[in-house]
Protein backbone atom coordinates (compact mmCIF):
# COMPACT_ATOMS: atom_id res chain seq x y z
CA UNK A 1 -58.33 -7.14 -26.87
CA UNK A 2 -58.01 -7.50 -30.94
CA UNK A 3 -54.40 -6.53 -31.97
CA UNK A 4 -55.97 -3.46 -33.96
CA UNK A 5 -57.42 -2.17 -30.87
CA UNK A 6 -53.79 -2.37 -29.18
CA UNK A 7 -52.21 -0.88 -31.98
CA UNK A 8 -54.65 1.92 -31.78
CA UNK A 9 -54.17 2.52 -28.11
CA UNK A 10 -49.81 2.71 -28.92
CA UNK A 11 -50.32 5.59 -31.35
CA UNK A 12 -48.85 8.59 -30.75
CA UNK A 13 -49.56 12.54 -30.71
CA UNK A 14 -48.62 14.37 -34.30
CA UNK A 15 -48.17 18.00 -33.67
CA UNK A 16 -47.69 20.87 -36.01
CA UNK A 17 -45.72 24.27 -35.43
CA UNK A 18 -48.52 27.15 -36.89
CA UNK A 19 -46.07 29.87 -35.89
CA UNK A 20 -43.44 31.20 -34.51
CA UNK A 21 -41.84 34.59 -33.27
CA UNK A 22 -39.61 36.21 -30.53
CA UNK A 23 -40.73 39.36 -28.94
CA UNK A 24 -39.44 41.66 -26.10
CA UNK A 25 -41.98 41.98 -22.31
CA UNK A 26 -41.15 44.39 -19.87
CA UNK A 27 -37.16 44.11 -21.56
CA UNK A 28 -36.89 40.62 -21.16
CA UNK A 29 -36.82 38.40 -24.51
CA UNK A 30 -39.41 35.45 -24.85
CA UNK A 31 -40.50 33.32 -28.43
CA UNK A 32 -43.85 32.62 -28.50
CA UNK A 33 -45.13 29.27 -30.56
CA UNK A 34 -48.67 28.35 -31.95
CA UNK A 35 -48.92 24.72 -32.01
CA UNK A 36 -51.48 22.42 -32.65
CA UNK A 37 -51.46 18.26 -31.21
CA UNK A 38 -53.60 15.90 -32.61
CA UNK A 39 -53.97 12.63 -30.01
CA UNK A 40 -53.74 10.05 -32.83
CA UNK A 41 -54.80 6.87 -30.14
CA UNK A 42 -57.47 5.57 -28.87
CA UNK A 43 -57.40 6.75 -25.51
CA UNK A 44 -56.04 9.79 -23.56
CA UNK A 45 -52.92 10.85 -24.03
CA UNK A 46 -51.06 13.63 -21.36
CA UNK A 47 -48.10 15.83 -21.71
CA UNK A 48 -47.77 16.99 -17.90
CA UNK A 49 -43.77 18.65 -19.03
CA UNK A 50 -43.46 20.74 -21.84
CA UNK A 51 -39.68 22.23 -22.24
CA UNK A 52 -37.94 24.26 -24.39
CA UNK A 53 -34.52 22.94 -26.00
CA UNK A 54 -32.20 25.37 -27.71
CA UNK A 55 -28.90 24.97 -29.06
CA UNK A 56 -27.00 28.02 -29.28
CA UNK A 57 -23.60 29.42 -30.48
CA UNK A 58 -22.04 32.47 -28.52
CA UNK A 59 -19.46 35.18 -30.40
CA UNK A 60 -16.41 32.99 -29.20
CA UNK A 61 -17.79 29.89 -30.90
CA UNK A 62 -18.72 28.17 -28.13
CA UNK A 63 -21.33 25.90 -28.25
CA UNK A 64 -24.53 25.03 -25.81
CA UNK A 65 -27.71 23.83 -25.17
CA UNK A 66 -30.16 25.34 -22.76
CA UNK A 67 -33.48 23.93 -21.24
CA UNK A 68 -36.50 25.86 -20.55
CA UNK A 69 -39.71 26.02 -19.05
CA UNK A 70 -42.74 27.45 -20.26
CA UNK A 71 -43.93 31.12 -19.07
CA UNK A 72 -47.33 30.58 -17.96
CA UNK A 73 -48.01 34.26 -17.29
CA UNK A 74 -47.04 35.54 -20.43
CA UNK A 75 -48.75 36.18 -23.81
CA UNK A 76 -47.20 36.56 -27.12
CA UNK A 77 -48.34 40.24 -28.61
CA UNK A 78 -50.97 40.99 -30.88
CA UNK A 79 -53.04 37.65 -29.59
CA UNK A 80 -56.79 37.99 -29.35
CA UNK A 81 -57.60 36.99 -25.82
CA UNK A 82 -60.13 34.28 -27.05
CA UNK A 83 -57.10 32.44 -28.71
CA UNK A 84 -56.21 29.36 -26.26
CA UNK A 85 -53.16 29.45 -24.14
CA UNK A 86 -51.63 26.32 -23.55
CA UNK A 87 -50.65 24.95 -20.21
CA UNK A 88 -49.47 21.76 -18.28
CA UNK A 89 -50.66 19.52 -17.99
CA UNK A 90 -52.06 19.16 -21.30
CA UNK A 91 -54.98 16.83 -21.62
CA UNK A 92 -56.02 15.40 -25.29
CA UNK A 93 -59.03 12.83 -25.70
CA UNK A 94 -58.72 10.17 -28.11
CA UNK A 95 -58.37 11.43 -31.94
CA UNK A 96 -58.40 14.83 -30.85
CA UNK A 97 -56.66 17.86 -31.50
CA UNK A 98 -55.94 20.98 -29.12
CA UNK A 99 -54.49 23.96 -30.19
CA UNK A 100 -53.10 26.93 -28.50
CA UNK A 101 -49.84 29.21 -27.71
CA UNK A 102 -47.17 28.54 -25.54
CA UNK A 103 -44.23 31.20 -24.17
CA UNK A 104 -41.17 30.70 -23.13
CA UNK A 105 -38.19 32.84 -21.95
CA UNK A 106 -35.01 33.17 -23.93
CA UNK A 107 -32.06 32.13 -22.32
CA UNK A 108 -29.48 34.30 -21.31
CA UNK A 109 -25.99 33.94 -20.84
CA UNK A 110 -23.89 35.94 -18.69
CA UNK A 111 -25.65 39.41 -20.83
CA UNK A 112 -23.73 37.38 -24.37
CA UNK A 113 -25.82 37.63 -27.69
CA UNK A 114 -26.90 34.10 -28.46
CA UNK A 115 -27.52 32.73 -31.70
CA UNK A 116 -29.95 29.99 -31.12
CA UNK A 117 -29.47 27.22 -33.96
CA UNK A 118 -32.49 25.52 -33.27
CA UNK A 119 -35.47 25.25 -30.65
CA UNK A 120 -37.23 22.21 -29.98
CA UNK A 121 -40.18 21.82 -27.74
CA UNK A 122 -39.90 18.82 -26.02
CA UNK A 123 -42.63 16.86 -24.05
CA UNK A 124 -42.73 14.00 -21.57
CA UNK A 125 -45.95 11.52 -22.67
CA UNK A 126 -46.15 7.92 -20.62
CA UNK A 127 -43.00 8.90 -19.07
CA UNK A 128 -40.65 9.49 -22.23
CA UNK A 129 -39.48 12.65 -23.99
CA UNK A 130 -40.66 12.94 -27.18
CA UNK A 131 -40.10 16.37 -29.90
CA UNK A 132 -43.20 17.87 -30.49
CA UNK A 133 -42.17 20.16 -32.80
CA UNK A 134 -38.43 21.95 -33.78
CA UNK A 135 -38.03 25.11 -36.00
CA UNK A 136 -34.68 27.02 -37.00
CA UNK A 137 -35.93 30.10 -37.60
CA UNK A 138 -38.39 32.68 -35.92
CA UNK A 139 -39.08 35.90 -36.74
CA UNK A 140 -38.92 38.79 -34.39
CA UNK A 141 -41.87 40.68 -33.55
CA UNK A 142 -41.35 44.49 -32.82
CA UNK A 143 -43.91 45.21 -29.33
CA UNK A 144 -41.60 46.67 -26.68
CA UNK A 145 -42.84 50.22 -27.70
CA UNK A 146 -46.80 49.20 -26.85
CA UNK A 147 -45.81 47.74 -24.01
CA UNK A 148 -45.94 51.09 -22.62
């Protein structure tokens, strides 16, 4: 095997946040992210875990962090049903890019207001943890009236 063709094989996935929002299901609070993950190497690349990290501030200052799976069952609003959801594991050929949402729940402490600093989807590939993608801000989709 060349050393090019070895290199090729180490690269690793690039993935881009498309979008981002929290919404409100059935009165429980969920954030919803579009993402797209291009394989970069030459062969298959997996992501079997896909979390959710958040770090979060409560009114009393305290600080925490708080990991999450993904919601499998639920759909951000307002998505046309042809639009891919994603789910684990996640399978991605060599140089090629899948796209799709993924939900997860909000966390909740003890019925406290959170103010979530950052969330970070996190990944296991080849048995390490990687950060697919992090964002600071989402904004907040108003649904829990079509819900009906």
């Amino acid at each position: 095997m060349s050393e090019q063709e070895h290199d090729e094989k180490l690269r690793e996935l690039k993935a881009y946040l498309i979008d981002g929002f929290t919404f409100l299901k059935n009165g429980k609070s969920y954030c919803g992210f579009a993402l797209s993950i291009t394989n970069l190497s030459s062969v298959t690349k997996s992501l079997p875990i896909i979390e959710l990290q958040v770090e979060y501030t409560v009114g009393s200052g305290e600080t925490g962090k708080a990991i999450l799976n993904c919601e499998i069952d639920i759909s951000p609003p307002y998505i046309k049903p042809e639009y891919q959801k994603l789910t684990t594991p996640i399978n991605i050929p060599s140089k090629e890019t899948v796209s799709g949402w993924i939900t997860f729940r909000k966390p909740i402490i003890k019925n406290m207001d959170l103010n979530i600093k950052e969330y970070k989807i996190i990944g296991m590939c080849n048995e390490k943890r990687i950060e697919i993608v992090s964002a600071y801000l989402l904004r907040c989709i108003s649904n829990e009236k079509d819900e009906g």
